[in-house]
N, C-alpha and C. Protein backbone atom coordinates (compact mmCIF):
# COMPACT_ATOMS: atom_id res chain seq x y z
N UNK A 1 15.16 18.99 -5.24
CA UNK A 1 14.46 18.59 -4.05
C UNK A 1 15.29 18.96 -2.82
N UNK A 2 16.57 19.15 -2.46
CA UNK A 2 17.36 19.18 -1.76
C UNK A 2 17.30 20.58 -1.33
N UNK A 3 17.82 21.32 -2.57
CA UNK A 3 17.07 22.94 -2.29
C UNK A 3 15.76 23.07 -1.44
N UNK A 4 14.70 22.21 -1.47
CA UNK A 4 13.19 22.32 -0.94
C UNK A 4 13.41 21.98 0.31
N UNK A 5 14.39 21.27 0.46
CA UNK A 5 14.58 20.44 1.99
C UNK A 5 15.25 22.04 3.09
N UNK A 6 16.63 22.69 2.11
CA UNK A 6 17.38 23.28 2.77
C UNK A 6 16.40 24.99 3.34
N UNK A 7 15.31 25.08 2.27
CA UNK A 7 14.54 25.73 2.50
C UNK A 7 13.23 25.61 3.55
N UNK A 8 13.14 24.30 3.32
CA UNK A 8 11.94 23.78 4.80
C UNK A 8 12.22 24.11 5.89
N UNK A 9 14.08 23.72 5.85
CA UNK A 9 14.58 24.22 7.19
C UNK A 9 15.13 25.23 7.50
N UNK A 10 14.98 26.16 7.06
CA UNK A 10 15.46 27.27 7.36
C UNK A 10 17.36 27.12 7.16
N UNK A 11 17.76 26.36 6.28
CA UNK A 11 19.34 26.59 5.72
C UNK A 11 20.04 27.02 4.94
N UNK A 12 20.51 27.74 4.75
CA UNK A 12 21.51 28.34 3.51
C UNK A 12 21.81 27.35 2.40
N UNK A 13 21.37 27.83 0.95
CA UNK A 13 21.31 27.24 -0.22
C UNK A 13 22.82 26.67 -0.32
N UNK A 14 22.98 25.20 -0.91
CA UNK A 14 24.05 23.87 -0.92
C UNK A 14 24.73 23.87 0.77
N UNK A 15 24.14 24.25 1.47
CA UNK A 15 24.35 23.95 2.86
C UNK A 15 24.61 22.51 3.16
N UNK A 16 23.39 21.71 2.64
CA UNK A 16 22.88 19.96 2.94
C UNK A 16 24.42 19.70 1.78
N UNK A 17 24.72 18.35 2.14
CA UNK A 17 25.81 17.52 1.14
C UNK A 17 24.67 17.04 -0.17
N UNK A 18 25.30 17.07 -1.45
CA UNK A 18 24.14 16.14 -2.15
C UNK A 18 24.48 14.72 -2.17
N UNK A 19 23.26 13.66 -2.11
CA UNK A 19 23.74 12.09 -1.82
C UNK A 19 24.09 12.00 -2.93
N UNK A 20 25.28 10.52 -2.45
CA UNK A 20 25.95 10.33 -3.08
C UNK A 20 25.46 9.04 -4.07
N UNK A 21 24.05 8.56 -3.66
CA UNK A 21 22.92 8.02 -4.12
C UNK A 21 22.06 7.82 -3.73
N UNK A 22 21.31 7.57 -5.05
CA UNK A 22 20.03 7.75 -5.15
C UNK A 22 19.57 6.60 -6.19
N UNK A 23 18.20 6.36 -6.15
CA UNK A 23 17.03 5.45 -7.04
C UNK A 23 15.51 5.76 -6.67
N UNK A 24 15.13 5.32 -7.98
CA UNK A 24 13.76 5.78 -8.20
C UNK A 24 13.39 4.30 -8.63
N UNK A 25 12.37 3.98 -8.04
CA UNK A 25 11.24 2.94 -8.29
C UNK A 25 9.95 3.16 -9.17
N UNK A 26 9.95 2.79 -10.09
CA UNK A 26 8.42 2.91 -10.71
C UNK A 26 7.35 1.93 -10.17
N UNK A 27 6.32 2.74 -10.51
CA UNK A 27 5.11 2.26 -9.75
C UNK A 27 4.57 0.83 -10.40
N UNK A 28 4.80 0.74 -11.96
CA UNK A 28 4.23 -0.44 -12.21
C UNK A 28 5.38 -1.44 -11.88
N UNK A 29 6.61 -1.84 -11.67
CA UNK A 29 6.84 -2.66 -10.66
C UNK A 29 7.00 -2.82 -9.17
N UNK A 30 5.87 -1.58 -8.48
CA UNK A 30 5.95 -2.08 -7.10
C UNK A 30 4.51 -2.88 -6.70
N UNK A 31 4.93 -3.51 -6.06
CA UNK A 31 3.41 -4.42 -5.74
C UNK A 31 3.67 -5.01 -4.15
N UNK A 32 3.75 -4.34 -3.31
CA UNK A 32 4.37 -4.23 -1.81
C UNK A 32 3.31 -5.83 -1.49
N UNK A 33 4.69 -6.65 -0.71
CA UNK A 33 3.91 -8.09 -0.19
C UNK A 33 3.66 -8.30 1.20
N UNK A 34 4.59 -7.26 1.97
CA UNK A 34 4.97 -6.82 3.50
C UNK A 34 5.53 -6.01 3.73
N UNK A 35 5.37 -5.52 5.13
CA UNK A 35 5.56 -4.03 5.43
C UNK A 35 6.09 -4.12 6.82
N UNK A 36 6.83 -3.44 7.63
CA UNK A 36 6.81 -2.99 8.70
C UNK A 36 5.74 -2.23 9.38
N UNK A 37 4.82 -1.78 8.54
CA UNK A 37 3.84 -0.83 9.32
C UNK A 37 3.68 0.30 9.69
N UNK A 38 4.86 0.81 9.84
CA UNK A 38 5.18 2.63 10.15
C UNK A 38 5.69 3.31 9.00
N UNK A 39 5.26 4.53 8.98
CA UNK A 39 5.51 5.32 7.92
C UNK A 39 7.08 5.71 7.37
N UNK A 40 7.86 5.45 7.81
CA UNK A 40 8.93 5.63 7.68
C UNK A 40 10.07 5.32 8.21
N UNK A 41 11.50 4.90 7.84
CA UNK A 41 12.35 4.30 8.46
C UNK A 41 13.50 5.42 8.51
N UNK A 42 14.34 5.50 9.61
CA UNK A 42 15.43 6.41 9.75
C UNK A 42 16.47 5.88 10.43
N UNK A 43 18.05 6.01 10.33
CA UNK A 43 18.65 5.57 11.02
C UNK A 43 19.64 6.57 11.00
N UNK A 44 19.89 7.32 12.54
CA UNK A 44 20.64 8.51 12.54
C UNK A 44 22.19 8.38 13.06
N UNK A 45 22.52 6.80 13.00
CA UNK A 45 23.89 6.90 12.62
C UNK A 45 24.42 6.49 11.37
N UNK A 46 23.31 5.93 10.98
CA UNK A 46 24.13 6.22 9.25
C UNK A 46 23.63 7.00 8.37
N UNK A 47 22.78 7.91 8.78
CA UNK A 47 22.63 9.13 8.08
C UNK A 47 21.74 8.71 7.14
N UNK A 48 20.41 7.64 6.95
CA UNK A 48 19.58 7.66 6.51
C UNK A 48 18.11 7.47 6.41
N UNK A 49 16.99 7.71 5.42
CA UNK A 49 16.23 7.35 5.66
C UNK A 49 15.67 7.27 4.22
N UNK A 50 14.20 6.16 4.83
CA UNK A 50 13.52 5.17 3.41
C UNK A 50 12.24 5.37 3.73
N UNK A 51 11.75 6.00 2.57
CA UNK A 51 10.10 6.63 2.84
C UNK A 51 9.53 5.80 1.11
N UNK A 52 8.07 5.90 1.54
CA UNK A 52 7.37 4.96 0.46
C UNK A 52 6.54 4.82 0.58
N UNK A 53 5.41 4.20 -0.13
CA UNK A 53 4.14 3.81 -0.27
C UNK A 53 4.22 2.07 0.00
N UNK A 54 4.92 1.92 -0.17
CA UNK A 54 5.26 0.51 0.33
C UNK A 54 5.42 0.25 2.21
N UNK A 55 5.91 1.22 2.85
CA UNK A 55 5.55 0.94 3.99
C UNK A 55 3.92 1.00 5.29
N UNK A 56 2.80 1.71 4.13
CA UNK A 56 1.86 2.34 4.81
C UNK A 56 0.88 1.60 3.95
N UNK A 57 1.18 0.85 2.56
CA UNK A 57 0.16 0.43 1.60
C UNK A 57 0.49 0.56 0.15
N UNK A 58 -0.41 0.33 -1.07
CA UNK A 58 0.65 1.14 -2.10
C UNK A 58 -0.54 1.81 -2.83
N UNK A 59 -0.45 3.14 -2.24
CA UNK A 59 -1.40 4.07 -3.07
C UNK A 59 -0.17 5.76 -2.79
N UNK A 60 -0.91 6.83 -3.54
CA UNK A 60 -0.30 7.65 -3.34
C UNK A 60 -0.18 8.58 -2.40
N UNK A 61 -1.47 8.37 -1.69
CA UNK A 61 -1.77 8.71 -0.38
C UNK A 61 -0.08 7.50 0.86
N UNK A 62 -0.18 6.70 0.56
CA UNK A 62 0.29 6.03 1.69
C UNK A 62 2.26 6.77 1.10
N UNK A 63 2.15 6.48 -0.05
CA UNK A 63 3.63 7.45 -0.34
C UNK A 63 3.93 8.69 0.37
N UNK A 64 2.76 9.54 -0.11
CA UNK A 64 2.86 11.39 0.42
C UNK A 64 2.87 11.48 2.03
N UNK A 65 2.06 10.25 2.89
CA UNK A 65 2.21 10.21 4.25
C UNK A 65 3.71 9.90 4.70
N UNK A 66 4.44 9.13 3.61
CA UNK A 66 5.76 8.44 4.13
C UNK A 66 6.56 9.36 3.92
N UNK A 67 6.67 10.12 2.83
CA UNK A 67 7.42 11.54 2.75
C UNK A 67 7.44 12.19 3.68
N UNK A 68 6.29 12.69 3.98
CA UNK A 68 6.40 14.02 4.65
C UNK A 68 6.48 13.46 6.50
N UNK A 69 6.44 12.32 6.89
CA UNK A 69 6.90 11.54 8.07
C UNK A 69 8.33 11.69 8.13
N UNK A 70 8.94 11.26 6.90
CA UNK A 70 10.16 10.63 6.85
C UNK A 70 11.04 12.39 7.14
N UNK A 71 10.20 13.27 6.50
CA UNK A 71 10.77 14.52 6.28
C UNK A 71 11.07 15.59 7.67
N UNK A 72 9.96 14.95 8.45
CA UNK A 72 9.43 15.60 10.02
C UNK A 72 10.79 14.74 10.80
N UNK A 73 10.95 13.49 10.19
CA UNK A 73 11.91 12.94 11.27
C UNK A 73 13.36 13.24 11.10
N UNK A 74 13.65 13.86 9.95
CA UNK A 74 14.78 14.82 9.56
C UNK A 74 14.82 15.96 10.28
N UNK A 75 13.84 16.64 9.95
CA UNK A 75 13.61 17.89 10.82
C UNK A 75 13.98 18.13 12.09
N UNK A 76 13.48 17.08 12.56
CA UNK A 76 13.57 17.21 14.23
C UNK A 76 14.83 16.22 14.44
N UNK A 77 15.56 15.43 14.25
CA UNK A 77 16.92 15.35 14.37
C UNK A 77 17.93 16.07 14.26
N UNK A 78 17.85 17.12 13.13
CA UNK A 78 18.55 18.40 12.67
C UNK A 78 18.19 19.37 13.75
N UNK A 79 16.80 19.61 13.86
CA UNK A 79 16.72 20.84 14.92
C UNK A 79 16.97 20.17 16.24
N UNK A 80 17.59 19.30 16.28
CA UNK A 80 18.24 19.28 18.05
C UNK A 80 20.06 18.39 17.54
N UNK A 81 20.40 19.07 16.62
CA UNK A 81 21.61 19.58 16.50
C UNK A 81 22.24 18.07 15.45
N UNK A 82 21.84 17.52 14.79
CA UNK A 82 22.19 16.29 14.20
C UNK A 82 22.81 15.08 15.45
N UNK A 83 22.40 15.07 16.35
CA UNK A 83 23.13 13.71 17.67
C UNK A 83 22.72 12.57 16.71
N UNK A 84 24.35 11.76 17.01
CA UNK A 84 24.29 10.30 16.65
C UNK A 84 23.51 9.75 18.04
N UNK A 85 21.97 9.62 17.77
CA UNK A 85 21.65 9.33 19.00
C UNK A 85 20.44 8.10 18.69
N UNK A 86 19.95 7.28 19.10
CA UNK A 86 19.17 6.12 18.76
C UNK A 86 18.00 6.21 19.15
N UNK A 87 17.69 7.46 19.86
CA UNK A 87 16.13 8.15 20.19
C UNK A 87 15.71 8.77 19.07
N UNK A 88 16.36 8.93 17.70
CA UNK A 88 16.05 9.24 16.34
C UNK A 88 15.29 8.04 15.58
N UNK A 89 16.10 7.01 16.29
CA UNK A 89 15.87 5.94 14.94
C UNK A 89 14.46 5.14 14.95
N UNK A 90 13.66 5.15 13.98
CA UNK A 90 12.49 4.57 13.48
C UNK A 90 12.67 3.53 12.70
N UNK A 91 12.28 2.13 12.70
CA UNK A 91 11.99 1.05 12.24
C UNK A 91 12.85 0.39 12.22
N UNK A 92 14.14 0.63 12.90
CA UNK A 92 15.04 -0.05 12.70
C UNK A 92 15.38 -1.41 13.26
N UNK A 93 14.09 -2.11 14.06
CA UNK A 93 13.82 -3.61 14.25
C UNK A 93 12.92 -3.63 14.49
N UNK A 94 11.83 -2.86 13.50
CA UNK A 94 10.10 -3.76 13.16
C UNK A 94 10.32 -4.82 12.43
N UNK A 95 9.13 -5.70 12.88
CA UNK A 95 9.21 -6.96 12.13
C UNK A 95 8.03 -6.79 10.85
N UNK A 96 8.55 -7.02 9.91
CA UNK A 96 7.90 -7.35 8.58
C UNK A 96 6.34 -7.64 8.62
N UNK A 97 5.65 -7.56 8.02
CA UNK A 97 4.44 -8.33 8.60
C UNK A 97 3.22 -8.46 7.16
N UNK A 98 2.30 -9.49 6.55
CA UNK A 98 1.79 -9.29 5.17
C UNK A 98 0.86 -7.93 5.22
N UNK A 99 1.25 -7.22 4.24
CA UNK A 99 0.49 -6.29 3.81
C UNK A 99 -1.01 -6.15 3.50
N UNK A 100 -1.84 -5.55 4.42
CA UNK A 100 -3.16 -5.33 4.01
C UNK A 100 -3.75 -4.57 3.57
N UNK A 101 -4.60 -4.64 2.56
CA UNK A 101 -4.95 -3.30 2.00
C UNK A 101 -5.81 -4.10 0.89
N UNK A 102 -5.37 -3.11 -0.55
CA UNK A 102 -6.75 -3.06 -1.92
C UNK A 102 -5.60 -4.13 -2.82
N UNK A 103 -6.40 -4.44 -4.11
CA UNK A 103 -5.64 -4.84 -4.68
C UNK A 103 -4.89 -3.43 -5.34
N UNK A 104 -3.47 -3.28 -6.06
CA UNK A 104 -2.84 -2.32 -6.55
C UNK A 104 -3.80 -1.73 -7.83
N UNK A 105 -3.68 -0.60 -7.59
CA UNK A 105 -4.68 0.36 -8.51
C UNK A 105 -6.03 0.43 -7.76
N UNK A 106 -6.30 0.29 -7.41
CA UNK A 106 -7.58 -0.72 -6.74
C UNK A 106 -8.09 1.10 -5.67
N UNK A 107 -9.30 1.12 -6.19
CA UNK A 107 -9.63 2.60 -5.08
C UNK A 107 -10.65 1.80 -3.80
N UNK A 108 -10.37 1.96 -2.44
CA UNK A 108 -11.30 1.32 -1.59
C UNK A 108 -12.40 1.29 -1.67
N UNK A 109 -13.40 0.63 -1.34
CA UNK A 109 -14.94 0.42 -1.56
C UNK A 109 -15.27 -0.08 -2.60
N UNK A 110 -14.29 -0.43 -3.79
CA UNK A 110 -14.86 -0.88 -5.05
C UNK A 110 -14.37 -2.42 -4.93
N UNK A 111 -14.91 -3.45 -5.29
CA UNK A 111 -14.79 -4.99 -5.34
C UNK A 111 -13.66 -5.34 -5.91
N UNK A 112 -13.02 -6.32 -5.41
CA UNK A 112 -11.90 -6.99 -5.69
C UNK A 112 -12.05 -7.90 -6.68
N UNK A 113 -11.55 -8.16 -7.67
CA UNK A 113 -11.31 -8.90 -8.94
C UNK A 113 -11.11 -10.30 -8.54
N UNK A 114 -10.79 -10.70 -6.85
CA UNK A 114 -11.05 -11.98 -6.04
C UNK A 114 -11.69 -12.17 -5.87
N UNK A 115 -12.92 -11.21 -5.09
CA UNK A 115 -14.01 -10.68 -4.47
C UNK A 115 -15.62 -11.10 -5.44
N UNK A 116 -15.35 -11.46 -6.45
CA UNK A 116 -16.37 -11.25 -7.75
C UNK A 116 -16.33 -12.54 -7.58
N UNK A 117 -17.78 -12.93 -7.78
CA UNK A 117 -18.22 -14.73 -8.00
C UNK A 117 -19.33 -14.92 -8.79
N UNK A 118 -19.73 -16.05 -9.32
CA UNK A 118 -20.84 -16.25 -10.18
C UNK A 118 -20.55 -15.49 -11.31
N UNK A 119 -19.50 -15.32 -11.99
CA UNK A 119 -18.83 -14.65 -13.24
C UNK A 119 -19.28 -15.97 -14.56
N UNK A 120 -20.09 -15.45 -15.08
CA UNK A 120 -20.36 -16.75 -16.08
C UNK A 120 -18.76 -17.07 -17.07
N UNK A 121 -18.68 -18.52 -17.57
CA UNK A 121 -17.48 -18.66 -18.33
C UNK A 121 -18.04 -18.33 -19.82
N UNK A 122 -17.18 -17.49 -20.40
CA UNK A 122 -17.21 -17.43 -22.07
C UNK A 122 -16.25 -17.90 -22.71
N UNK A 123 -17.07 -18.47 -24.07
CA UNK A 123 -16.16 -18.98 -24.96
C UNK A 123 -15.96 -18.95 -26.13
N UNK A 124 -15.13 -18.99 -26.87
CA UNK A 124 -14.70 -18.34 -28.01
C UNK A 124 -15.04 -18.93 -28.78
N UNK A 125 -15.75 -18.40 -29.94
CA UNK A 125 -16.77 -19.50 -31.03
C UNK A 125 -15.45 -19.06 -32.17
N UNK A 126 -15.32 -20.20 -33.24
CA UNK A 126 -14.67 -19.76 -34.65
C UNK A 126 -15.81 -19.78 -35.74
């Protein structure tokens, strides 16, 4: 992926440092409860940033928007020369706020498993 990055930007291959970490989240334990609201968080004096589906909603659409946000705000910090400068930094004191959206898995327009009433009760005969 790093290669894809050094290539987006027009840099010479192992140019970028590789991090010195990293994690991966799987999807069946994310279940986002609150969000900041913006697509992506950056902070360009410590040299990072946190992209997700958890900040925009949790579908894969709201992920691929946080990527390629998070990726533009790299971009354009780099192309005006890497400045430790705080006109970079994104989200770095939004306030939290409950998450609105579908239930998880959940495609919009289709009824919520809350949403459903007059569900007759069944019962288990022996």
């Amino acid at each position: 992926m790093l290669e894809g990055v050094e290539k987006a930007l027009g840099l010479s291959k192992s140019s970028l440092q590789k991090p010195f970490y990293t994690k991966l989240q799987l999807w069946g334990a994310a279940l986002p409860t609150n969000t900041p609201g913006i697509p992506c968080i950056f902070d360009p004096r410590g040299r990072a940033g946190i992209c997700g589906d958890w900040l925009l909603g949790s579908s894969l659409e709201a992920a691929a928007l946080s990527g390629i946000a998070l990726a533009d705000q790299i971009a354009d910090y780099f192309e005006q020369g890497g400045p430790c400068s705080d006109e970079f930094a994104v989200g770095l004191h939004d306030e939290y706020k409950p998450l609105e959206g579908h239930d998880i898995g959940q495609f919009p327009g289709l009824e919520s498993v809350d949403q459903i009433t007059n569900v007759p009760a069944l019962t288990l005969a022996t």
